[in-house]
PDB file of N, CA and C in Angstrom:
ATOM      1  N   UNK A   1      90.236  94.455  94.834  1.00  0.00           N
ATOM      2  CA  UNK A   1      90.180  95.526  95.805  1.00  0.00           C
ATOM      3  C   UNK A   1      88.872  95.408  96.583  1.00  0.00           C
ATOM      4  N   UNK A   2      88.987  95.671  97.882  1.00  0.00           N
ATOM      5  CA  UNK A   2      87.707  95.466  99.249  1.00  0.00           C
ATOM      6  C   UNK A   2      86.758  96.745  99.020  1.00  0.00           C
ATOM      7  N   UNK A   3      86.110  96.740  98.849  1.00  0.00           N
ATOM      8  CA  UNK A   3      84.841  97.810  99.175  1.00  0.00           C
ATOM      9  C   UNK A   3      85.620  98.815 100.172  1.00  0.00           C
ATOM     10  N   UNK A   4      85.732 100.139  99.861  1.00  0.00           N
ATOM     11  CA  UNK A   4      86.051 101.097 100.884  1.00  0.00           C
ATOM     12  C   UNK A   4      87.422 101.349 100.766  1.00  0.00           C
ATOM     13  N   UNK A   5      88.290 100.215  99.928  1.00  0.00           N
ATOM     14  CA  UNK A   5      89.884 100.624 100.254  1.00  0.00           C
ATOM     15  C   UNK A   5      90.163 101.972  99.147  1.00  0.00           C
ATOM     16  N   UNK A   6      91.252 102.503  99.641  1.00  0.00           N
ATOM     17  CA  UNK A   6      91.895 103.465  98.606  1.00  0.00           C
ATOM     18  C   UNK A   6      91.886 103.269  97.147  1.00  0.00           C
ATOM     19  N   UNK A   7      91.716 103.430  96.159  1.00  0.00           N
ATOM     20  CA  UNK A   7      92.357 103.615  94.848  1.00  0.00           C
ATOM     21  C   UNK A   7      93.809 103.238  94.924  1.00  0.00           C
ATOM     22  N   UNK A   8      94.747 102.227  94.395  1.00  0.00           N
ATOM     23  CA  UNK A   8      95.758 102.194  94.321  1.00  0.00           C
ATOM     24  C   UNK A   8      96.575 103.495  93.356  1.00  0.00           C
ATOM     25  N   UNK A   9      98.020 104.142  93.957  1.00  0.00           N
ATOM     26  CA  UNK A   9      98.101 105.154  93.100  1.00  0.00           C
ATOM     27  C   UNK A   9      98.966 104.360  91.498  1.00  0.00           C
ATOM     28  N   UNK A  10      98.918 105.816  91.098  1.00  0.00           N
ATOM     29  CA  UNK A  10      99.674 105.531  89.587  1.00  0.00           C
ATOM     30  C   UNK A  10     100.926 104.783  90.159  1.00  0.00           C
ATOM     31  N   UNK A  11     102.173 104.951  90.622  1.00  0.00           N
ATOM     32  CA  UNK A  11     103.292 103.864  90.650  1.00  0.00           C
ATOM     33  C   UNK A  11     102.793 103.028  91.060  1.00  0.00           C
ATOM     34  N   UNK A  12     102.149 102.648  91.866  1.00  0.00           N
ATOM     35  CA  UNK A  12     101.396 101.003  92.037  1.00  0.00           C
ATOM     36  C   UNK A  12     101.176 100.239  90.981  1.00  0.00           C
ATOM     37  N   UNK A  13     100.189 101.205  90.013  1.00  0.00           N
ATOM     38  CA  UNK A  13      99.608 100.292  89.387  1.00  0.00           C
ATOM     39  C   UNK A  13     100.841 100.368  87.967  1.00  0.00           C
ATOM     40  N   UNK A  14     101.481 101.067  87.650  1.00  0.00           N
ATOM     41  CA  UNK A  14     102.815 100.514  86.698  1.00  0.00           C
ATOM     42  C   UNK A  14     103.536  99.533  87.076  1.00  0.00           C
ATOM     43  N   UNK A  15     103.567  99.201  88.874  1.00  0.00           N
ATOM     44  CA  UNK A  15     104.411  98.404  89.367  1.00  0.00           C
ATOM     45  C   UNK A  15     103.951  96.983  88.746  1.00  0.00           C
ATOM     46  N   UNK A  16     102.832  97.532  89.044  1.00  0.00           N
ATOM     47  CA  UNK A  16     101.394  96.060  88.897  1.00  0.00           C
ATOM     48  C   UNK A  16     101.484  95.423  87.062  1.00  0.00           C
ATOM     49  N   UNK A  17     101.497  96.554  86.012  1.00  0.00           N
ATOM     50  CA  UNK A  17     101.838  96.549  85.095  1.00  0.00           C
ATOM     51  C   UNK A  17     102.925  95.995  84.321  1.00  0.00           C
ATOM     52  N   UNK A  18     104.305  96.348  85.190  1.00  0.00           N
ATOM     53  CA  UNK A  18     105.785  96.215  84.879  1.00  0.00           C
ATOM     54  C   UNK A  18     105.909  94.508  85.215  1.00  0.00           C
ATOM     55  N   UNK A  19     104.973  93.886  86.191  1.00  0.00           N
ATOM     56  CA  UNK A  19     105.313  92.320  86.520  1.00  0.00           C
ATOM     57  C   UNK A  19     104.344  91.878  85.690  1.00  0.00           C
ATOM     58  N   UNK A  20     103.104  92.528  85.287  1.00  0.00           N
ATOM     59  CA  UNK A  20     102.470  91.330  84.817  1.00  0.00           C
ATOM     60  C   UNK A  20     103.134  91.200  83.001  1.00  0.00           C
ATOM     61  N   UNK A  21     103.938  92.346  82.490  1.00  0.00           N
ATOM     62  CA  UNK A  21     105.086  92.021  81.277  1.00  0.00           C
ATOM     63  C   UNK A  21     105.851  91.180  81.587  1.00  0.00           C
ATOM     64  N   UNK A  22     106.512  91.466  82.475  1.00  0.00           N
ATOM     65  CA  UNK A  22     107.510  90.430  82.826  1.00  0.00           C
ATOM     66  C   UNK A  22     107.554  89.387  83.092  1.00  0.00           C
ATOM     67  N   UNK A  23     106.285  88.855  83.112  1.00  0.00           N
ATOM     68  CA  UNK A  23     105.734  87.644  83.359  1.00  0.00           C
ATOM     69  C   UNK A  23     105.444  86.930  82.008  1.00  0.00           C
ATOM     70  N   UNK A  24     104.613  87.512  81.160  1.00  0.00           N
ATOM     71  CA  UNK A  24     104.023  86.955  79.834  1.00  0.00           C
ATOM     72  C   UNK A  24     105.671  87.184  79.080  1.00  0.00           C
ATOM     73  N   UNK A  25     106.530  88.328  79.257  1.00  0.00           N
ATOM     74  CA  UNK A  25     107.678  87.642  78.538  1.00  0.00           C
ATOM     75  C   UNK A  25     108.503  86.825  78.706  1.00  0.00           C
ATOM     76  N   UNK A  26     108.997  86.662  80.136  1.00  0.00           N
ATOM     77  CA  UNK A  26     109.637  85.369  80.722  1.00  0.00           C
ATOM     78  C   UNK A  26     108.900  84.001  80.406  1.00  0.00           C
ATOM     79  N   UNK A  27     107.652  84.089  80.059  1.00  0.00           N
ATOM     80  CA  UNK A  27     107.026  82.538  79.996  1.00  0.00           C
ATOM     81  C   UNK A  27     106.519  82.810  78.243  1.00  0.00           C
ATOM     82  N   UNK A  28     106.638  83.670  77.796  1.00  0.00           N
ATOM     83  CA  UNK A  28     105.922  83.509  76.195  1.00  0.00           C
ATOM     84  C   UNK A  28     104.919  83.278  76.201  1.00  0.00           C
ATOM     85  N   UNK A  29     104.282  84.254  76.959  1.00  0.00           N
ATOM     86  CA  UNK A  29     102.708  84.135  76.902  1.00  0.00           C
ATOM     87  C   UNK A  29     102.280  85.715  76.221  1.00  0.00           C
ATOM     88  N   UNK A  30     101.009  85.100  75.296  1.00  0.00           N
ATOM     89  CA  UNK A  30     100.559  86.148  74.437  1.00  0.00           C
ATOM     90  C   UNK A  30      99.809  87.836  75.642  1.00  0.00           C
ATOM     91  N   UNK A  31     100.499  88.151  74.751  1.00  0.00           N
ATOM     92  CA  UNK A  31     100.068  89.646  74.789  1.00  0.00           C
ATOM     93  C   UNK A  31      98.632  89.771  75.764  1.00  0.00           C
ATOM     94  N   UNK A  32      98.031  89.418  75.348  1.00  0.00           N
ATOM     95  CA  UNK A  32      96.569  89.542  76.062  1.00  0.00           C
ATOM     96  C   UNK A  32      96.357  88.239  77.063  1.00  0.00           C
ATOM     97  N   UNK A  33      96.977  87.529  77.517  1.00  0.00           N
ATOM     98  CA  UNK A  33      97.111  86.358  78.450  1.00  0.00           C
ATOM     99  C   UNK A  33      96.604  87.363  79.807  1.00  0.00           C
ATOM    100  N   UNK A  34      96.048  86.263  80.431  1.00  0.00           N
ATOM    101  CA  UNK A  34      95.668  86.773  81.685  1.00  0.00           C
ATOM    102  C   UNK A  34      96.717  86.638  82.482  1.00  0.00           C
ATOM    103  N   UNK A  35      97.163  87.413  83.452  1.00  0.00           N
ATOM    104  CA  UNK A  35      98.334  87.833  84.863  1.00  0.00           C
ATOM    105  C   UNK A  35      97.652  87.986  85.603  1.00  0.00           C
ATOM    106  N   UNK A  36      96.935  87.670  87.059  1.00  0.00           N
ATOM    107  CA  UNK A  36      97.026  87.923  88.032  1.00  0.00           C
ATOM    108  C   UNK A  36      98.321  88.369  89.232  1.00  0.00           C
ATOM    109  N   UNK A  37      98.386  89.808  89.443  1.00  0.00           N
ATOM    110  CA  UNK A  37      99.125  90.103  90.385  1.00  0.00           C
ATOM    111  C   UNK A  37      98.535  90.766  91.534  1.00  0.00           C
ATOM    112  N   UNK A  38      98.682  90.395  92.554  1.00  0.00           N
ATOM    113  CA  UNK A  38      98.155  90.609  94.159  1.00  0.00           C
ATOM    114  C   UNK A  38      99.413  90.840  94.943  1.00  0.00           C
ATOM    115  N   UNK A  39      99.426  91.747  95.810  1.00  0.00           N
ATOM    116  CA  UNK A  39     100.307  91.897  96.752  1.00  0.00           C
ATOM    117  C   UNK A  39      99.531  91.226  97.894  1.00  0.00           C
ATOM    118  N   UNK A  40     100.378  90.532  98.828  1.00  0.00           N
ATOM    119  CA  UNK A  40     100.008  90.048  99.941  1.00  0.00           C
ATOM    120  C   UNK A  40     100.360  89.864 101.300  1.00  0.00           C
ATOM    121  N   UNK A  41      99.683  90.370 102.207  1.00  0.00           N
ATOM    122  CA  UNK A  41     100.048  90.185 103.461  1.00  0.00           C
ATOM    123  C   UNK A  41     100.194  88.663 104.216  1.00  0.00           C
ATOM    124  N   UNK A  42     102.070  88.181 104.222  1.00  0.00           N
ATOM    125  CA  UNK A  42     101.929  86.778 104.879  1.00  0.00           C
ATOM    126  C   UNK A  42     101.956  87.041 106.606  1.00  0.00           C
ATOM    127  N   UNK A  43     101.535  86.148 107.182  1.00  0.00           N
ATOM    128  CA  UNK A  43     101.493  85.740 108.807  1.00  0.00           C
ATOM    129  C   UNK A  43     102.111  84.490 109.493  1.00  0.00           C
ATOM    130  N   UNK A  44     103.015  83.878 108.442  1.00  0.00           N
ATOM    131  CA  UNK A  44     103.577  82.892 108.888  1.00  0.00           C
ATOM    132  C   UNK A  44     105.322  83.376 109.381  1.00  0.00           C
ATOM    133  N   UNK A  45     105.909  82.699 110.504  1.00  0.00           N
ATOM    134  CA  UNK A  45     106.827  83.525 110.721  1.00  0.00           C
ATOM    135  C   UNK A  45     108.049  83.053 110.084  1.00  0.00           C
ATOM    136  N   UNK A  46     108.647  84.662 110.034  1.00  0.00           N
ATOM    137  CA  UNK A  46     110.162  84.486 109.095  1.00  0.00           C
ATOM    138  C   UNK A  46     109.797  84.992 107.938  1.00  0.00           C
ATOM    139  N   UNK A  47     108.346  84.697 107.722  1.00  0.00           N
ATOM    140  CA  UNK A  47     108.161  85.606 106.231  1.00  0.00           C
ATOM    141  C   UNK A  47     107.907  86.878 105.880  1.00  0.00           C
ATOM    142  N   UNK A  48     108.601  87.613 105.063  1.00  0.00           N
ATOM    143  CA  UNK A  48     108.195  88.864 104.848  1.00  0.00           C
ATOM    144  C   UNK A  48     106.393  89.431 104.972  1.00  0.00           C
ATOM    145  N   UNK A  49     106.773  90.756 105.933  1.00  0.00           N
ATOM    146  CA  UNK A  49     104.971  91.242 105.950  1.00  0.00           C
ATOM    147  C   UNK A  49     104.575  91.405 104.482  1.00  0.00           C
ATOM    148  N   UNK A  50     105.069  91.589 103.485  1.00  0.00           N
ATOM    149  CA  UNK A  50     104.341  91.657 102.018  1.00  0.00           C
ATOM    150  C   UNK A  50     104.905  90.916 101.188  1.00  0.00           C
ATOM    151  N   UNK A  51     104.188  90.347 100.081  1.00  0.00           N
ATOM    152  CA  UNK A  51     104.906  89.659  99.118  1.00  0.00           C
ATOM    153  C   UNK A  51     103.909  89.685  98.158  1.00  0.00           C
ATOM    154  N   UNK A  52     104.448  89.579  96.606  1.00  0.00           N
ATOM    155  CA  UNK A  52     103.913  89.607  95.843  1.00  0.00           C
ATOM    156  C   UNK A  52     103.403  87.957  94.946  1.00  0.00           C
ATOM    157  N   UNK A  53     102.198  87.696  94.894  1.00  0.00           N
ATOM    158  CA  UNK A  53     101.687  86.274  94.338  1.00  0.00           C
ATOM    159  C   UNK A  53     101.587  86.819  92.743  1.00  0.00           C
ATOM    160  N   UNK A  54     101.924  85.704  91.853  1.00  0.00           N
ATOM    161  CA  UNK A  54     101.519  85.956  90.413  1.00  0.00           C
ATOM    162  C   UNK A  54     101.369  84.588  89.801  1.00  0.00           C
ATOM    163  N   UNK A  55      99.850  84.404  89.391  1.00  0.00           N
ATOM    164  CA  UNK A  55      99.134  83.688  88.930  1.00  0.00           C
ATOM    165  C   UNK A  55      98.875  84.404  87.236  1.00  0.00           C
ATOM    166  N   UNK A  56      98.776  82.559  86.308  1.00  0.00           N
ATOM    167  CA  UNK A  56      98.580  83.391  84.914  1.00  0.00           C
ATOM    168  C   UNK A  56      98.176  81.712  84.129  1.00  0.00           C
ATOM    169  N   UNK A  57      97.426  81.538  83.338  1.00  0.00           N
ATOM    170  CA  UNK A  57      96.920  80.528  82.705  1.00  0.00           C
ATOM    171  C   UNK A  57      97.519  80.555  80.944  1.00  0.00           C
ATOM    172  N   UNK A  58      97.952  79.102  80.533  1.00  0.00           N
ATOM    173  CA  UNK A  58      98.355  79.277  79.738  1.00  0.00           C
ATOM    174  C   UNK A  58      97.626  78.257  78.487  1.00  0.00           C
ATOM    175  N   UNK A  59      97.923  78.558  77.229  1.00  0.00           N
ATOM    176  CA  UNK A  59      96.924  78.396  76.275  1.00  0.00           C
ATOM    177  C   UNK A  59      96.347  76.557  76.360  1.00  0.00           C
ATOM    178  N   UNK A  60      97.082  76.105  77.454  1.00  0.00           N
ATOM    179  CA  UNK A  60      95.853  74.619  77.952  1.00  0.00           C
ATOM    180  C   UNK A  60      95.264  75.208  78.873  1.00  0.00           C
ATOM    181  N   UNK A  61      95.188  76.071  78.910  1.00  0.00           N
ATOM    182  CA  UNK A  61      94.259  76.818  80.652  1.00  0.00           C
ATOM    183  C   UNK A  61      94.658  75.967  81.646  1.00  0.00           C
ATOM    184  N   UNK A  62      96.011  75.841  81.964  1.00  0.00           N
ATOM    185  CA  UNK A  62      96.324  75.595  83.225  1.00  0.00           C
ATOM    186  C   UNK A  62      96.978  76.389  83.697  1.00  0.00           C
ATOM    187  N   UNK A  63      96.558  76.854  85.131  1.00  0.00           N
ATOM    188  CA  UNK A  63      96.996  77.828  85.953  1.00  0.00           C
ATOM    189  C   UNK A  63      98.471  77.373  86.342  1.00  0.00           C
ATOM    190  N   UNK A  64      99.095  78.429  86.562  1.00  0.00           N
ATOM    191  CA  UNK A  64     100.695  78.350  87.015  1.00  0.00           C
ATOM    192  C   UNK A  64     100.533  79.853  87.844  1.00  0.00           C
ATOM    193  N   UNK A  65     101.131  79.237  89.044  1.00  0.00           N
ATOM    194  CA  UNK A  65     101.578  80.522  89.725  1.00  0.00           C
ATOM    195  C   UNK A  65     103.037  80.681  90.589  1.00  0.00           C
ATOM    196  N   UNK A  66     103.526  81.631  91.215  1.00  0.00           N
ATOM    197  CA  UNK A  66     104.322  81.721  91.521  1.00  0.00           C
ATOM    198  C   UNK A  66     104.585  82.954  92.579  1.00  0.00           C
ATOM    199  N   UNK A  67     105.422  82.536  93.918  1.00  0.00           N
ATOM    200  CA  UNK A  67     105.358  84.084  95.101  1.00  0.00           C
ATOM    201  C   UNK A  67     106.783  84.646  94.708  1.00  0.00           C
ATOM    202  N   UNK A  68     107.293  85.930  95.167  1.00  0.00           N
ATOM    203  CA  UNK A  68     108.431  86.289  94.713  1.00  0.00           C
ATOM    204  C   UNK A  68     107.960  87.266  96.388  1.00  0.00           C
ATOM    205  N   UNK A  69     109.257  87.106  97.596  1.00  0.00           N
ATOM    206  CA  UNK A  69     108.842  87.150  98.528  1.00  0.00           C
ATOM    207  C   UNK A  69     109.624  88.833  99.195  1.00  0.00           C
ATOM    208  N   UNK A  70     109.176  89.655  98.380  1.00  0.00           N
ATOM    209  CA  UNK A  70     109.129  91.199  98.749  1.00  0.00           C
ATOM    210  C   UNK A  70     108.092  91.719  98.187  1.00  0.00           C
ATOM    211  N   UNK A  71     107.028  93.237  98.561  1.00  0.00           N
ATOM    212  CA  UNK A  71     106.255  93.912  98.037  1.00  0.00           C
ATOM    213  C   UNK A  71     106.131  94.190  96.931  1.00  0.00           C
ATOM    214  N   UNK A  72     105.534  94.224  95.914  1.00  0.00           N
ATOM    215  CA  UNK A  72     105.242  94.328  94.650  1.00  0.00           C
ATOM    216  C   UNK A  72     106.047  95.907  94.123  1.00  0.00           C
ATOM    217  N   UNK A  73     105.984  96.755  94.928  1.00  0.00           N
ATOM    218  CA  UNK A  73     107.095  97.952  94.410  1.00  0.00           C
ATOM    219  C   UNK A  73     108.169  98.059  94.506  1.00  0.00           C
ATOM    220  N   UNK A  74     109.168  96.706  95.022  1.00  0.00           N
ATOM    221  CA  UNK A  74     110.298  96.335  95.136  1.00  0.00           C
ATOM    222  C   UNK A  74     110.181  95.006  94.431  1.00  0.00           C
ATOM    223  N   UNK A  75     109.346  94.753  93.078  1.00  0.00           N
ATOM    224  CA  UNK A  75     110.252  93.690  92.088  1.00  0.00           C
ATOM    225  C   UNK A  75     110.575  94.100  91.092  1.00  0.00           C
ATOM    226  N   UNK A  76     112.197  93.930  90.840  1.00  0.00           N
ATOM    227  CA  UNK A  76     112.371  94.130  90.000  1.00  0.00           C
ATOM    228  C   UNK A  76     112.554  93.147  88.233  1.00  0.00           C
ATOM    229  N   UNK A  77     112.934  93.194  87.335  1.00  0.00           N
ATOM    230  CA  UNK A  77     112.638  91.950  86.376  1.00  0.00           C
ATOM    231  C   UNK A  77     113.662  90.872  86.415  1.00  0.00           C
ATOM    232  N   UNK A  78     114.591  91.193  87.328  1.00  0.00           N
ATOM    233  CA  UNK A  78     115.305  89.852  87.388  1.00  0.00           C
ATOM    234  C   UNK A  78     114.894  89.178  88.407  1.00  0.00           C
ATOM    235  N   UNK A  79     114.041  89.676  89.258  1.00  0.00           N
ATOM    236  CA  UNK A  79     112.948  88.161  90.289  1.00  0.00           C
ATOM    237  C   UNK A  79     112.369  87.495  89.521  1.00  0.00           C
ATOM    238  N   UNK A  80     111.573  88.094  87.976  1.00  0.00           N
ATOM    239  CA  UNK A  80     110.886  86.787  87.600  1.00  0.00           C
ATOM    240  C   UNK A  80     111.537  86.381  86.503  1.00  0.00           C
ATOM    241  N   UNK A  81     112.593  87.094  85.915  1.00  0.00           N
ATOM    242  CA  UNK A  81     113.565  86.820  84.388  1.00  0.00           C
ATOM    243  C   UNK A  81     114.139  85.497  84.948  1.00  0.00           C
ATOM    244  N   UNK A  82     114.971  85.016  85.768  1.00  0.00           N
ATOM    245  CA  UNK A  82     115.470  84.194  86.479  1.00  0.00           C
ATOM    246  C   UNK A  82     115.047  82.869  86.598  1.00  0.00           C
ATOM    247  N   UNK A  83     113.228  83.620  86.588  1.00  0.00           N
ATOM    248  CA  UNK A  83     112.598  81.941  86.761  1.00  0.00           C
ATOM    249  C   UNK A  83     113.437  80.737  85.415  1.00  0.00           C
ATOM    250  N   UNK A  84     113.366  79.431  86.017  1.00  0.00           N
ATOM    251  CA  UNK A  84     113.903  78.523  85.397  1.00  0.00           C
ATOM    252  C   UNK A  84     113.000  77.420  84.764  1.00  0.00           C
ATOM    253  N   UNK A  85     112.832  76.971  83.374  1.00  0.00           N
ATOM    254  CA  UNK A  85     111.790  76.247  83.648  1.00  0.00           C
ATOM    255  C   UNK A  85     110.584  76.538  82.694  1.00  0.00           C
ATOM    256  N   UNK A  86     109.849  75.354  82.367  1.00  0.00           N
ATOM    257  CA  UNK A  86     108.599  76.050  81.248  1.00  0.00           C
ATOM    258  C   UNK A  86     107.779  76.311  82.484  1.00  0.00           C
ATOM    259  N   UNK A  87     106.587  76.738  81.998  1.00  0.00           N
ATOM    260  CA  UNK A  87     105.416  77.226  83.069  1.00  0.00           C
ATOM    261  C   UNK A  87     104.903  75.714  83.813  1.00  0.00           C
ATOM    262  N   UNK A  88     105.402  74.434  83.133  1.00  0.00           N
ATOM    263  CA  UNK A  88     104.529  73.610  83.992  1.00  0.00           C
ATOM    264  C   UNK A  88     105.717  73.403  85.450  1.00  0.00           C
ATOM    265  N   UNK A  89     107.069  74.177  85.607  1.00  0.00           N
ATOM    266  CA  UNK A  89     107.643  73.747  86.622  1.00  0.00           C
ATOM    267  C   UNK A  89     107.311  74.890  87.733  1.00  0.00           C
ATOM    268  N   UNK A  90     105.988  75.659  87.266  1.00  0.00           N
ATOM    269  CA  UNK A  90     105.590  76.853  88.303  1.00  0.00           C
ATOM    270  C   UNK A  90     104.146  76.285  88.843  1.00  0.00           C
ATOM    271  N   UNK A  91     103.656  74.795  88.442  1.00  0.00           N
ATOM    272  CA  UNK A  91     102.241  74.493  88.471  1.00  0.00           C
ATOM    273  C   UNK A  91     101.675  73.952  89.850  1.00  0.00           C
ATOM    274  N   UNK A  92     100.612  74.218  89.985  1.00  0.00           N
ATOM    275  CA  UNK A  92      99.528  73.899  90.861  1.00  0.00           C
ATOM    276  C   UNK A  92     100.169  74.491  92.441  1.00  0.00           C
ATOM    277  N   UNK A  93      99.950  73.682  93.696  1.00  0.00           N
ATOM    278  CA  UNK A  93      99.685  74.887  94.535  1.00  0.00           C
ATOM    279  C   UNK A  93     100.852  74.874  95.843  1.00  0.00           C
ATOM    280  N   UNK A  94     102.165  74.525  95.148  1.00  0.00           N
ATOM    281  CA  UNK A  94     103.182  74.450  95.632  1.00  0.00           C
ATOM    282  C   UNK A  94     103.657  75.427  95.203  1.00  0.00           C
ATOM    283  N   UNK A  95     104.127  76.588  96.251  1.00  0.00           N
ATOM    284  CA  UNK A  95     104.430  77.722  96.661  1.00  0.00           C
ATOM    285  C   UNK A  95     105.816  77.770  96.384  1.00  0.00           C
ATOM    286  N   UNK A  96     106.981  76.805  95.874  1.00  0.00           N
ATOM    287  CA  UNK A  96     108.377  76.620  96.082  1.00  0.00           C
ATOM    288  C   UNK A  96     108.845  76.839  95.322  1.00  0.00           C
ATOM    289  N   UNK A  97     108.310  77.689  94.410  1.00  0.00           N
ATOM    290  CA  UNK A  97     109.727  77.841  93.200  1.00  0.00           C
ATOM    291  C   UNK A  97     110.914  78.854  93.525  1.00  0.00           C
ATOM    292  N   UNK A  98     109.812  80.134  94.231  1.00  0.00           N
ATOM    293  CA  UNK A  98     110.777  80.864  94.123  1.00  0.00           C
ATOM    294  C   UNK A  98     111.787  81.665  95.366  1.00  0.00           C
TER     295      UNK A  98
END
């Protein structure tokens, strides 16, 4: 969060909550595993104005991430249940899985 922005409210941050579970259970990652979830504003055209990025490192500490291309309060768990694949077919900085 930027210096000065709002407080995200409570459904935000369950939203924020509800993917980063759904994430460590779709991939079997421990309980306390790190999730990065960011909502994001894209500018490339055709793409949705928001989308949600989710980044998460797994016990080789290699980062895997993945976009799921609507606002973070519109995912629900079958955007990331769906994913196919161990975490290394979500790796490095090819944007295409999902």
């Amino acid at each position: 969060m930027l210096l000065g922005e709002p407080q995200p409210d409570a459904a935000f941050l369950a939203c924020l909550e509800a993917v980063q579970g759904w994430t460590r259970r779709r991939f079997k990652l421990p309980a306390q595993a790190a999730v990065l979830v960011s909502e994001m504003a894209c500018t490339f055209p055709g793409c949705p104005p928001l989308e949600t990025v989710v980044a998460f490192w797994t016990a080789d500490e290699r980062r895997h991430q993945f976009k799921l291309y609507k606002p973070l309060r519109e995912v629900l768990y079958d955007d990331v249940g769906w994913l196919m694949g161990s975490p290394e077919a979500h790796d490095g900085s090819a944007w295409d899985c999902c």
